[in-house]
N, C-alpha and C. Protein backbone atom coordinates (compact mmCIF):
# COMPACT_ATOMS: atom_id res chain seq x y z
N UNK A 1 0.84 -1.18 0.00
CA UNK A 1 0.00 0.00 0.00
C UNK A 1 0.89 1.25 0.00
N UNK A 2 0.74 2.38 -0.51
CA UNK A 2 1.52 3.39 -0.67
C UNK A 2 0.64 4.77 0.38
N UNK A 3 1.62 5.40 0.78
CA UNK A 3 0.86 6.38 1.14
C UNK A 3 1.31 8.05 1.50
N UNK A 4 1.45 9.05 1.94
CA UNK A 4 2.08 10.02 1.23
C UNK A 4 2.29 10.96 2.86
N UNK A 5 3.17 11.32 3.16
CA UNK A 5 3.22 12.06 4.66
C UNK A 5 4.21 12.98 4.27
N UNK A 6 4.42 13.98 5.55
CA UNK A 6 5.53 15.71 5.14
C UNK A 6 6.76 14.55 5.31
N UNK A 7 7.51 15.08 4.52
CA UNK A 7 9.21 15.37 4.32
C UNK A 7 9.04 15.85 6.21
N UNK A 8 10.79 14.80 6.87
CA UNK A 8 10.58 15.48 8.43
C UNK A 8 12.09 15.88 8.42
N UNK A 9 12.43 16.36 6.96
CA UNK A 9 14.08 17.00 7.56
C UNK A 9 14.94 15.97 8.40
N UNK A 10 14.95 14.94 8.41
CA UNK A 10 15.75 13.74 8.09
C UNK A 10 17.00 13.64 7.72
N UNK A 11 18.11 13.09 7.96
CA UNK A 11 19.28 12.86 7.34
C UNK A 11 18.38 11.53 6.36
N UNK A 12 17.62 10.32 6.86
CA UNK A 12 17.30 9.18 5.80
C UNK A 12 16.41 9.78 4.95
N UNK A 13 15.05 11.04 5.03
CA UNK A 13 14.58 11.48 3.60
C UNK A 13 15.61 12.47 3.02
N UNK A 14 16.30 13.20 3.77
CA UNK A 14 17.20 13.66 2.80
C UNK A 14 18.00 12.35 1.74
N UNK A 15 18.83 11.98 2.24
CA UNK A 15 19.05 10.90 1.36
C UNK A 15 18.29 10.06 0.72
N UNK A 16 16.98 10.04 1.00
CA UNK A 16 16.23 9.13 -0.05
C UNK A 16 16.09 10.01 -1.09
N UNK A 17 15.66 11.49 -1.15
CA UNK A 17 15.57 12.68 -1.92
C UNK A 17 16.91 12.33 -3.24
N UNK A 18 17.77 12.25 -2.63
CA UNK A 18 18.87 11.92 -3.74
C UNK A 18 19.18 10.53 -3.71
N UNK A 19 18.84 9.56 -3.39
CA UNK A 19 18.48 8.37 -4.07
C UNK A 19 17.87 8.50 -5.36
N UNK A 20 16.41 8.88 -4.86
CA UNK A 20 16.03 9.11 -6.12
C UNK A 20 15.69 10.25 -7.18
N UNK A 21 16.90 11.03 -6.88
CA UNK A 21 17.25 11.86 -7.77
C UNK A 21 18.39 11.44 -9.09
N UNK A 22 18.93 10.48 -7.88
CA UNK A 22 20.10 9.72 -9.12
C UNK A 22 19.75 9.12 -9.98
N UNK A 23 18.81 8.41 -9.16
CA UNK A 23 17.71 7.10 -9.80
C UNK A 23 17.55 7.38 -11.49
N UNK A 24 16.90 8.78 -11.04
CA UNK A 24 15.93 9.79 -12.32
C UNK A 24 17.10 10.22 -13.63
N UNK A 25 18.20 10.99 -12.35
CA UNK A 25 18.86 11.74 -13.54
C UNK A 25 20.35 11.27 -13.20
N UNK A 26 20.81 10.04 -13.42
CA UNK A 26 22.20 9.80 -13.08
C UNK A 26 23.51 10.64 -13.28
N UNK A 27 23.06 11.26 -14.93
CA UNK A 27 24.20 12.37 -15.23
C UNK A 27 24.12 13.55 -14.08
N UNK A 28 23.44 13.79 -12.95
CA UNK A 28 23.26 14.97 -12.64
C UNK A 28 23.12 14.51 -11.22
N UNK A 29 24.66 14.16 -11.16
CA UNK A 29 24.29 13.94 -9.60
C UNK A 29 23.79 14.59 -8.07
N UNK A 30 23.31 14.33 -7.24
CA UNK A 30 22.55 14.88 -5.69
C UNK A 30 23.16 14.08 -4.61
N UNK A 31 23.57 15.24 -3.72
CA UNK A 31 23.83 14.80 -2.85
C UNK A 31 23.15 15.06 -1.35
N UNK A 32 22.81 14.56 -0.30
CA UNK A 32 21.82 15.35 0.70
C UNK A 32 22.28 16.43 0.99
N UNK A 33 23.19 16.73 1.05
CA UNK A 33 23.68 18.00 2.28
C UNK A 33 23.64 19.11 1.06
N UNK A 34 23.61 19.07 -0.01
CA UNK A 34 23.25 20.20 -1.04
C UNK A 34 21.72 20.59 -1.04
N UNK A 35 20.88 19.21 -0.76
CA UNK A 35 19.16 19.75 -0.66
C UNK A 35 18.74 20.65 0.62
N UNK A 36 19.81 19.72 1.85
CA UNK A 36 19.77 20.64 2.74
C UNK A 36 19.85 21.73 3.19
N UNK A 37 21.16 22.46 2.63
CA UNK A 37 21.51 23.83 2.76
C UNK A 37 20.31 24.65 1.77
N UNK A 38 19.71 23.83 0.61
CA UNK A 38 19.44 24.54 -0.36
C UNK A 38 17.53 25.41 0.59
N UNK A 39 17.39 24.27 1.47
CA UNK A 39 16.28 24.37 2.02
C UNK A 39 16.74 25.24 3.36
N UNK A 40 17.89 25.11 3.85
CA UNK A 40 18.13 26.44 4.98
C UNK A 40 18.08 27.63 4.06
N UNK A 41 18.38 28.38 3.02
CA UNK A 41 18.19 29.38 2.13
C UNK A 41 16.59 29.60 1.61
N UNK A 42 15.88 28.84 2.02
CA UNK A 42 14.64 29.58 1.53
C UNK A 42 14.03 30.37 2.05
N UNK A 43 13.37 31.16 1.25
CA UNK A 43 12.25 32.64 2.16
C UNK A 43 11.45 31.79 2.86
N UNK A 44 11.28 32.15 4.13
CA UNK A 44 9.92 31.43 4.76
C UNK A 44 9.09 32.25 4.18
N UNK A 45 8.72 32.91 3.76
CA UNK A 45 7.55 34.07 3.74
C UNK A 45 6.80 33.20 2.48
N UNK A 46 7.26 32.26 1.37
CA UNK A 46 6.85 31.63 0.48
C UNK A 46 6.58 30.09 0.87
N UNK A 47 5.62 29.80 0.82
CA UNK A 47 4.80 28.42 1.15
C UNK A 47 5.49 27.64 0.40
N UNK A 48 6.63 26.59 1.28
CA UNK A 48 7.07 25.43 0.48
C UNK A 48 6.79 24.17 2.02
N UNK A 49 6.43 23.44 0.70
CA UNK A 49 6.42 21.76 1.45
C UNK A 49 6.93 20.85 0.69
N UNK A 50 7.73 19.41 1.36
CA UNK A 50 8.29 18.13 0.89
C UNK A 50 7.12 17.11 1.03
N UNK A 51 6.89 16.59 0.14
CA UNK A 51 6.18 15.43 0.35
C UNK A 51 6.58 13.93 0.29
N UNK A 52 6.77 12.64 1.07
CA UNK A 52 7.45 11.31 0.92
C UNK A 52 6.04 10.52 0.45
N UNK A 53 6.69 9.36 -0.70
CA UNK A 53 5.76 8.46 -0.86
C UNK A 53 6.13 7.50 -0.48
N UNK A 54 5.92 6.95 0.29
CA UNK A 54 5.79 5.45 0.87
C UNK A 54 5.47 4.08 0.17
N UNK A 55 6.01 2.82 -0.04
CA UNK A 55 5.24 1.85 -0.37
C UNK A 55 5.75 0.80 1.07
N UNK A 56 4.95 0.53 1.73
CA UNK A 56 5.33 0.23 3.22
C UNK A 56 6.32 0.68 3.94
N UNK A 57 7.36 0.28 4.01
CA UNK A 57 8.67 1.43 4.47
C UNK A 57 10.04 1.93 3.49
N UNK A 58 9.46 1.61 2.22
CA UNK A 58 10.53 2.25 1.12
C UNK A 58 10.21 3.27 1.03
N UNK A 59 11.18 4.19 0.80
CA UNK A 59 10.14 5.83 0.28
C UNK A 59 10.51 5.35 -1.14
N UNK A 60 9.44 5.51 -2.03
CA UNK A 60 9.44 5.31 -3.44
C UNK A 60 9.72 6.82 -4.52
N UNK A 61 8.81 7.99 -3.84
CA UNK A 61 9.25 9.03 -4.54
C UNK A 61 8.82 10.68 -4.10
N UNK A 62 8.89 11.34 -4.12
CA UNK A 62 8.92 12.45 -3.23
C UNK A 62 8.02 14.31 -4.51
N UNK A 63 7.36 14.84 -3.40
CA UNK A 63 6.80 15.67 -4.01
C UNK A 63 6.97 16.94 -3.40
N UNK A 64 6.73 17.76 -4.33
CA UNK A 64 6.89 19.36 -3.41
C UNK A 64 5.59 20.00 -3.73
N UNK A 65 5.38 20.62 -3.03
CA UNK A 65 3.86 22.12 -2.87
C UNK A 65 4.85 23.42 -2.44
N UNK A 66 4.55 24.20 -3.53
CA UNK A 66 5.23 25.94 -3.35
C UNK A 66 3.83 26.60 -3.60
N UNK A 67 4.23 27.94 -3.26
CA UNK A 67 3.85 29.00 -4.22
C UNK A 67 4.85 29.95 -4.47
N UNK A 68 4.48 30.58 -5.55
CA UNK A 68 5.54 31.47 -5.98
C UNK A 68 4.79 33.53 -5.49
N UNK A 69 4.20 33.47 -4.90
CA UNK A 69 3.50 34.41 -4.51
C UNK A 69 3.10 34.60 -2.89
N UNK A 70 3.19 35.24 -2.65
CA UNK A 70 3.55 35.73 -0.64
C UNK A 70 1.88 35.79 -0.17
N UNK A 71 0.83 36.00 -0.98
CA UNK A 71 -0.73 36.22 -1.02
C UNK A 71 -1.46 34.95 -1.00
């Protein structure tokens, strides 16, 4: 069964994040501690969320919710 919960700032979803980032784009490699910092640099003032997909305890693949507007 799959099912979908927040990203919890994790060292293991960070690294699953670039698991399957490699997975996707091998030429273009990811590493965690680059998603990390990249997420200490964001405006809070702009609505961002991580999303994990689950298929029992694998994370299978991961989603984001932004907006690009402060309103």
């Amino acid at each position: 069964m799959m099912s979908i919960r927040p990203f919890d700032f994790s060292d293991a979803d960070y690294q699953a994040l670039a698991d399957i980032s490699n997975a996707v784009w091998p030429d273009r490699p990811s590493v965690p501690q680059a998603t990390k910092e990249n997420d200490k640099r964001r405006d809070p003032k702009y609505y961002f969320q991580r999303l994990i997909v689950e298929r029992g305890e694998e994370i299978v693949a991961s989603a984001i919710r932004r907006s690009t507007t402060t309103s």
